[in-house]
Protein backbone atom coordinates (compact mmCIF):
# COMPACT_ATOMS: atom_id res chain seq x y z
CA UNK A 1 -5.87 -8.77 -23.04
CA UNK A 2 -3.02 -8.66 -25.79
CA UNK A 3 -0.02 -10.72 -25.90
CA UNK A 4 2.03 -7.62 -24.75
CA UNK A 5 -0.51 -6.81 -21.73
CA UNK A 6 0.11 -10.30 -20.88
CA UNK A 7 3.80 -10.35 -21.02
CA UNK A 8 3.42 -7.47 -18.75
CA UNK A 9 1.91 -9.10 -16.31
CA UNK A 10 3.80 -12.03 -16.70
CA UNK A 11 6.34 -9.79 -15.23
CA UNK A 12 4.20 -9.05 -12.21
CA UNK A 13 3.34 -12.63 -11.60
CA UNK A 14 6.66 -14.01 -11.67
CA UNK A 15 8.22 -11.50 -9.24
CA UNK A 16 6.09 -13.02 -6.49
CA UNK A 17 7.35 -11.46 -3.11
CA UNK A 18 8.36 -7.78 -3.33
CA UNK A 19 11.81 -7.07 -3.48
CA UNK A 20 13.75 -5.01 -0.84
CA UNK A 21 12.75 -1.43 -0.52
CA UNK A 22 14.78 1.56 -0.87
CA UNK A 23 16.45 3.21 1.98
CA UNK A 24 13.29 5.43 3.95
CA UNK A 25 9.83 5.14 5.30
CA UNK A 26 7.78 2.69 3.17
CA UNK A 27 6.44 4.42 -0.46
CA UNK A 28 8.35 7.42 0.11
CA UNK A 29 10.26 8.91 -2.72
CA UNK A 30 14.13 9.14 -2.44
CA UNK A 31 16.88 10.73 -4.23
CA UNK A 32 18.97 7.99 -3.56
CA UNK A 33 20.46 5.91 -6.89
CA UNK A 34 19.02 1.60 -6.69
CA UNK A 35 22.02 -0.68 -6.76
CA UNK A 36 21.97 -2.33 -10.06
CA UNK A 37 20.94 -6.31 -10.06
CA UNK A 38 23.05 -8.60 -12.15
CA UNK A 39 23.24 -8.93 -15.62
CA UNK A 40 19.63 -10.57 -16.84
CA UNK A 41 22.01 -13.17 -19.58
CA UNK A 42 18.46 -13.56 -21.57
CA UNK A 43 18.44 -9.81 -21.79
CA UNK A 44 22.17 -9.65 -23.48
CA UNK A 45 21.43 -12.53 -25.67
CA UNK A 46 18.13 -10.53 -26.62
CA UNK A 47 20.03 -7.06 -27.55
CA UNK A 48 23.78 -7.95 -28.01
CA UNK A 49 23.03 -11.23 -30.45
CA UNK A 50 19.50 -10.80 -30.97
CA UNK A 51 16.22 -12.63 -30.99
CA UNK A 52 16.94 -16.10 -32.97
CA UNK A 53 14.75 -16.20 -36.43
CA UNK A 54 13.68 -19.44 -37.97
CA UNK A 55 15.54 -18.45 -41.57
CA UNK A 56 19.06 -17.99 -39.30
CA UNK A 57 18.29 -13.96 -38.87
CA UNK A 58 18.96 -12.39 -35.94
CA UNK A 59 16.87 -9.24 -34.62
CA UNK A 60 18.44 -7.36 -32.17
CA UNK A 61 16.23 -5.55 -29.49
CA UNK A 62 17.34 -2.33 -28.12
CA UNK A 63 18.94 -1.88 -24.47
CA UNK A 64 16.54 -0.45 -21.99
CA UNK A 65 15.47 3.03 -22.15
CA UNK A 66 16.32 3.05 -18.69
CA UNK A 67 19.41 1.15 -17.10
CA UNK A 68 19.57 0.75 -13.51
CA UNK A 69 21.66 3.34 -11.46
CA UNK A 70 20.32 6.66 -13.17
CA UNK A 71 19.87 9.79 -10.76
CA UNK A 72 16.87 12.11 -11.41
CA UNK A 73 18.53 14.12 -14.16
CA UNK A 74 20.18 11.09 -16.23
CA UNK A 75 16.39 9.23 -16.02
CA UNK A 76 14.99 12.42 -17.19
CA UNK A 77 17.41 12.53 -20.04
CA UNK A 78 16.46 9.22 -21.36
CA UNK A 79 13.33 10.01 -21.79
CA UNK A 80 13.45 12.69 -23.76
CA UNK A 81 14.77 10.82 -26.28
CA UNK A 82 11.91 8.88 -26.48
CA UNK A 83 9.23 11.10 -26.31
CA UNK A 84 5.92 11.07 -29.25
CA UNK A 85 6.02 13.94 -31.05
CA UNK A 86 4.59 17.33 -29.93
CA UNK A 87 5.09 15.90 -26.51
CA UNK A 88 6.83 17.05 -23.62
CA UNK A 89 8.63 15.39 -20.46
CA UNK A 90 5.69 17.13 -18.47
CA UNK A 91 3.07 15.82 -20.72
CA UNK A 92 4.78 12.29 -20.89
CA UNK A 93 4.96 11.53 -17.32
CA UNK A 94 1.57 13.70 -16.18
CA UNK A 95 -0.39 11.73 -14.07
CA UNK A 96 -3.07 11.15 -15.98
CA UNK A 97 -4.96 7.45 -17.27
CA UNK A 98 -5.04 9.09 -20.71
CA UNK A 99 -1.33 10.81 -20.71
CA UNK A 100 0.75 9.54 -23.93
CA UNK A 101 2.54 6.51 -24.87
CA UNK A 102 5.54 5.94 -26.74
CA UNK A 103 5.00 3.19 -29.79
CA UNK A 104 7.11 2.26 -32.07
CA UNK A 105 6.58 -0.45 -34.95
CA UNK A 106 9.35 -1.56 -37.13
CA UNK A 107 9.27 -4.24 -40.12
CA UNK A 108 12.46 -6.20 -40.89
CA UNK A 109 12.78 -8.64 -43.63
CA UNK A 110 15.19 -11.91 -43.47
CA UNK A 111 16.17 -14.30 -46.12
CA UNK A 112 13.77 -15.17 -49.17
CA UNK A 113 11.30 -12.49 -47.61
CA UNK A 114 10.69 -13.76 -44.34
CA UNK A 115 9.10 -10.30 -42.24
CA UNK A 116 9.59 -10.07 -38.13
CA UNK A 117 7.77 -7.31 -36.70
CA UNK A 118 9.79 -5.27 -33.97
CA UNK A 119 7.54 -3.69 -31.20
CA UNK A 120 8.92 -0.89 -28.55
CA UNK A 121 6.47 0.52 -26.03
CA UNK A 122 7.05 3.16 -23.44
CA UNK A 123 4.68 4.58 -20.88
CA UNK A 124 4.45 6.28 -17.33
CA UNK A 125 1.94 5.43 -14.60
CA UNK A 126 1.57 6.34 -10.93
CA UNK A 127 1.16 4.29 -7.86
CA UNK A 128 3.17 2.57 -5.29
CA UNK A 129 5.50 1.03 -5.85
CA UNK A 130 5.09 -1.53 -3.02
CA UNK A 131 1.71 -1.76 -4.76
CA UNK A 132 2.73 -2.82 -7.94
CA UNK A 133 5.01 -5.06 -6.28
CA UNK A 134 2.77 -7.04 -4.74
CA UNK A 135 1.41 -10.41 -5.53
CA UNK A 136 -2.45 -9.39 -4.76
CA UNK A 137 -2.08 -6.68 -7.59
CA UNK A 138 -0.59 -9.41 -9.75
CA UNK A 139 -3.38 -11.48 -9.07
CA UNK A 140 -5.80 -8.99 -9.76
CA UNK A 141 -5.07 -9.08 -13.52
CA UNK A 142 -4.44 -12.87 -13.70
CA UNK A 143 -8.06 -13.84 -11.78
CA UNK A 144 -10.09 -11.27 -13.66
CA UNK A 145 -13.11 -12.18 -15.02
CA UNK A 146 -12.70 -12.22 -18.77
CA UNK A 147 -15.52 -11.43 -21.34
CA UNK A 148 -15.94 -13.46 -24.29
CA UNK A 149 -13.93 -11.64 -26.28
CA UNK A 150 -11.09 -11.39 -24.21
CA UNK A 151 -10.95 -15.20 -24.10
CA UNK A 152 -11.31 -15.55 -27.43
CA UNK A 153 -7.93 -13.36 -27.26
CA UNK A 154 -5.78 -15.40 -24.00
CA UNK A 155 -7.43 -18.79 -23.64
CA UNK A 156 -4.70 -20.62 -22.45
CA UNK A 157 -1.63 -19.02 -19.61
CA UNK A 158 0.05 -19.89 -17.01
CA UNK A 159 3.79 -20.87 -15.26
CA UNK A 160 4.96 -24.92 -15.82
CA UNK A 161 5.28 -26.14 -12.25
CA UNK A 162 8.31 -27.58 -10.61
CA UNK A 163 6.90 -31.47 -11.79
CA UNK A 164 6.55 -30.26 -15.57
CA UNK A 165 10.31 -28.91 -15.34
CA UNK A 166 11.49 -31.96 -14.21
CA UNK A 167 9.58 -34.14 -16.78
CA UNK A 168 11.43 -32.38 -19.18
CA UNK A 169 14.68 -32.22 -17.39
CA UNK A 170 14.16 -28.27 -17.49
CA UNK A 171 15.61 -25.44 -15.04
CA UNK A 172 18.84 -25.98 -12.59
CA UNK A 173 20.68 -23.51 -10.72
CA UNK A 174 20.69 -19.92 -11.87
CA UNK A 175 22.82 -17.25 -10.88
CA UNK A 176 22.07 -15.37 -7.24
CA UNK A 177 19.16 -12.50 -7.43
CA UNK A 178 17.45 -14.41 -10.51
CA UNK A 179 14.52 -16.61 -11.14
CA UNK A 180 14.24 -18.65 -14.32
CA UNK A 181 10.71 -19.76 -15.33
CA UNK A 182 8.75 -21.31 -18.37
CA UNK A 183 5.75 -19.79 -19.34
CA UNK A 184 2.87 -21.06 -21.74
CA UNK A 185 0.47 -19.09 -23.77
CA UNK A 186 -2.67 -19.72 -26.55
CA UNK A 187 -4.04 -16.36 -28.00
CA UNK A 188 -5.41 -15.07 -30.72
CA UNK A 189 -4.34 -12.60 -32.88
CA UNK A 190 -7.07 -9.97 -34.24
CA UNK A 191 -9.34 -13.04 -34.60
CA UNK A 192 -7.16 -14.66 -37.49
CA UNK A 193 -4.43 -16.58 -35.90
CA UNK A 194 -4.23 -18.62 -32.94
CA UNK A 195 -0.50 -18.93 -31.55
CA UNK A 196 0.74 -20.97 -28.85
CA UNK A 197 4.17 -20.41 -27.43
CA UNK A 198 6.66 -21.21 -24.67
CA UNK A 199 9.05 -19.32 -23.31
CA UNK A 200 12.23 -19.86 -21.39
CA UNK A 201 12.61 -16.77 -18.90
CA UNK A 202 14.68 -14.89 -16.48
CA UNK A 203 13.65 -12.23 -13.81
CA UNK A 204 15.93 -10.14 -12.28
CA UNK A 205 14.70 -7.76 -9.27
CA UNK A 206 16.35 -4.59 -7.61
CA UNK A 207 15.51 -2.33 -5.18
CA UNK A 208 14.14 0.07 -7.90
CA UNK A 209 13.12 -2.42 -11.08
CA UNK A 210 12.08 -5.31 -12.36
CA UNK A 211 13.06 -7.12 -15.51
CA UNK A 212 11.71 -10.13 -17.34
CA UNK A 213 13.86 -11.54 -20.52
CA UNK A 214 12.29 -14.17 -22.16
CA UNK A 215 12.96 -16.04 -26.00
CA UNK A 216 10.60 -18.59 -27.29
CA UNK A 217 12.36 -22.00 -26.32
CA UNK A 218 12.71 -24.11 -29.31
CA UNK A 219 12.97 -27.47 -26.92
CA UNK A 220 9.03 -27.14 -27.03
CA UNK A 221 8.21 -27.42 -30.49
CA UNK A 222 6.44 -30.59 -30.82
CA UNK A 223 5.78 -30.72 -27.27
CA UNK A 224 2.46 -32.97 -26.31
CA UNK A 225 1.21 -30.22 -23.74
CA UNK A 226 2.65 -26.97 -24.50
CA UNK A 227 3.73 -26.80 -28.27
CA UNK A 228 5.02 -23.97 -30.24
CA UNK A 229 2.69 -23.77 -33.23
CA UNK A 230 -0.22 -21.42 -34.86
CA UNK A 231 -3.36 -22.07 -36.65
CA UNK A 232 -5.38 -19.91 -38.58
CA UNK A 233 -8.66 -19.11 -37.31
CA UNK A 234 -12.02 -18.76 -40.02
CA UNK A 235 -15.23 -17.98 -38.78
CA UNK A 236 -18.34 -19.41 -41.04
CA UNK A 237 -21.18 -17.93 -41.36
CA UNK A 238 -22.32 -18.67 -37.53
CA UNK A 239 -19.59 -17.04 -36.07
CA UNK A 240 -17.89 -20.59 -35.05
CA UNK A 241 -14.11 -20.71 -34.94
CA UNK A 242 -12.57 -23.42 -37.44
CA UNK A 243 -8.77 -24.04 -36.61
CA UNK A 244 -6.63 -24.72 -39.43
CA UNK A 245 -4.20 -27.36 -39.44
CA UNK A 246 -1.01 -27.01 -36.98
CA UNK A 247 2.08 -24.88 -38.01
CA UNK A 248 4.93 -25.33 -36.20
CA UNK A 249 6.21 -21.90 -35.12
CA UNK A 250 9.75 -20.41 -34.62
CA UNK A 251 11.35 -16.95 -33.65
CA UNK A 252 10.43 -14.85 -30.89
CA UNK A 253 11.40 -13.17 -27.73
CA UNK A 254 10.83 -10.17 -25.53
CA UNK A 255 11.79 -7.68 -22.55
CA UNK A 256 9.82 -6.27 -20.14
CA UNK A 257 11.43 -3.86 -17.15
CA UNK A 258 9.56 -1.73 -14.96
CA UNK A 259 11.59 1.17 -13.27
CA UNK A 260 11.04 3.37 -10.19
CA UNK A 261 10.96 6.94 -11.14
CA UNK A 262 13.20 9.28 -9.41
CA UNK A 263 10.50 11.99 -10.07
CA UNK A 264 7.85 13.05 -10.12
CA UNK A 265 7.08 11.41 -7.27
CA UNK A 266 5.28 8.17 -7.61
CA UNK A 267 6.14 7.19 -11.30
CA UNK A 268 6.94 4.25 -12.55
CA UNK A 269 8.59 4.09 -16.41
CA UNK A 270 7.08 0.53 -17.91
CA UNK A 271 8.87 -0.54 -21.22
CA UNK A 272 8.57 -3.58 -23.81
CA UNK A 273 11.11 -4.48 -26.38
CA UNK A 274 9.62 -7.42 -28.63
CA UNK A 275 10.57 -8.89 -31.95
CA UNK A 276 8.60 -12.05 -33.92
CA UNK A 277 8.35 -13.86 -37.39
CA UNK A 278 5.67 -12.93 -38.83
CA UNK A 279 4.53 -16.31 -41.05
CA UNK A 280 3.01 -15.23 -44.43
CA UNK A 281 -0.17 -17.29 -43.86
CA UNK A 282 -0.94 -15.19 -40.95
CA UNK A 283 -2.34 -12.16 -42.71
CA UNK A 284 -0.53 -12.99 -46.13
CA UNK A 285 2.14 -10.07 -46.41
CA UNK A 286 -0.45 -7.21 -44.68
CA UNK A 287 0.86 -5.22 -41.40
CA UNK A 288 -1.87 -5.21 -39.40
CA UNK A 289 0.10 -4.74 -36.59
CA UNK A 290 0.46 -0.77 -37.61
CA UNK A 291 -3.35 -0.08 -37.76
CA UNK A 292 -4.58 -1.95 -35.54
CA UNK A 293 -2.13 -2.30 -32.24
CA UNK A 294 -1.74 1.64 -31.56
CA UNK A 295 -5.45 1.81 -30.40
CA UNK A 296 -5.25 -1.52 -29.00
CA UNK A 297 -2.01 -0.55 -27.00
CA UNK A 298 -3.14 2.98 -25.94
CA UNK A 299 -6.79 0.90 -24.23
CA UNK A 300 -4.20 -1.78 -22.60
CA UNK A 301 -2.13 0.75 -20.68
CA UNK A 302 -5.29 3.10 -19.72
CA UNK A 303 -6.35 0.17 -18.12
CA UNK A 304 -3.13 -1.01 -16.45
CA UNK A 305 -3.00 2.87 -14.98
CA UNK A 306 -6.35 2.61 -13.37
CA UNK A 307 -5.52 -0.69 -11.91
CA UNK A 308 -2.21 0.63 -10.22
CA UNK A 309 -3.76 3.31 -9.02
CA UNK A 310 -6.93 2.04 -7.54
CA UNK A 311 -4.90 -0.58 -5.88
CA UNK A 312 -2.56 1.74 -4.56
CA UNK A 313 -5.10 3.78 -3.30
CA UNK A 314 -6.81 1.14 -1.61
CA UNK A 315 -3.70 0.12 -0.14
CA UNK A 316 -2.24 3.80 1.23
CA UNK A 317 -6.07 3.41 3.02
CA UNK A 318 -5.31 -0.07 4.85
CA UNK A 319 -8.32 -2.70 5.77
């Protein structure tokens, strides 16, 4: 599983109990337009100031594709604006495990040459949306059984509890219809660098989305449990992974929101905004990023579209 897969389910994960439905019989389609949740603040920080760079840069991400309160038409309109080449609406949001995605891979250079990498990813999948709701489809991705290589990728994941927060005199109130969370990661990037991060996050639910802003938190930089650092990863001869001494690492943050499609009936729009420093020891100056992530990215959300729809399946038919 990729960083982005993960940071998709993240999203899943740490929306825990459904949120209300819309208006009608449950998993039925309506014309009617979701009321709009409040303002995610980690989401204007993210696109109005930007994602925080270690060199004093600021990247901005761009606003959602799809803001809460569209009807059919205005949805359908923003869109189009995204679309692949040679591709249609039709094509776009076909139900199909294999229909196309929408990638985007930008470069940006700070002071004295520093390089962030700016990732946008759009894609349609069917199910329910109850389904994806739910915490047993969350947990389906979290408790999978991982081959080796895909914990070579993700080896370390998971929420800091409510004793960790206070340790570290994290969290507090946040504003009504929003859930603040830390999250921890260690994976491994194309089998070169290992990167572990925290992040300081904020989901905001509606009727018809879910959103999860979240910016590496610099409070956890030489943290004893959870620090923000990368190593790079060689591989002898064997095949045994020697870790290279520990980097301290800066500059990152991300968007997911998943959206209830108007029409066709059953879609779901699923988009990630994401921008990180780059460190030149990582793959010294090469963007490996633009050969290697479309094919990586295109497997990810096959898979994610067979889940949803399996599970939703299984769900429409009941125990």
């Amino acid at each position: 599983m990729t960083a982005i897969a993960f940071e998709m389910v993240l999203l899943l994960a740490a929306a825990g109990h459904p949120p209300a439905s819309p208006a009608g019989a449950a998993g039925s389609q309506t014309n009617a337009v979701p009321a709009a949740p409040q303002t995610n603040p980690v989401l204007v920080e993210l696109t109005e100031k930007g994602v925080a760079m270690p060199d004093g840069t600021f990247v901005k991400l761009p606003p959602p594709t799809l803001p809460d309160g569209l009807d059919a038409a205005a949805q359908s309109q923003a869109l189009t604006k995204i679309l692949p080449s040679n591709t249609s609406l039709a094509q776009f949001t076909q139900k199909l495990t294999s229909a196309p995605i929408a990638l985007k891979i930008k470069t940006v250079h700070g002071k004295e040459g520093a390089t962030f990498r700016v990732i946008d990813l759009g894609f349609v999948a069917h199910g329910r949306w109850e389904t994806l709701n739910s915490e047993k489809f969350a947990n389906s991705f979290l408790n999978v059984k991982k081959d080796t290589a895909q914990k070579r990728t993700l080896s370390k994941s998971g929420f800091l509890s409510k004793e960790e927060m206070a340790k570290r005199g994290l969290g507090g109130a946040t504003p009504s219809g929003m859930e603040q969370r830390f999250f921890y990661t260690t994976f491994t990037l194309f089998d070169e660098v290992e990167v572990s991060a925290t992040r300081d996050a904020i989901l905001t639910k509606s009727p018809g989305s879910l959103l999860l802003a979240a910016r590496l938190d610099r409070r956890f930089l030489n943290d004893a449990d959870y620090p923000n650092q990368w190593r790079s990863v060689d591989r002898g001869a064997a095949g045994v992974p020697r870790l290279g001494p520990k980097q301290p690492y800066r500059g990152a943050g991300f968007y997911v929101k998943i959206t209830r499609l108007q029409r066709p009936a059953g879609a779901i729009f699923v988009e990630y905004h994401g921008a990180f420093h780059e460190p030149l020891g990582w793959f010294q100056g090469e963007n490996r990023l633009r050969s290697k992530l479309p094919l990586v990215a295109d497997h990810e959300v096959k898979q994610f579209r067979i889940r949803l729809a399996k599970a939703s399946e299984e769900e429409q038919k009941g125990p």
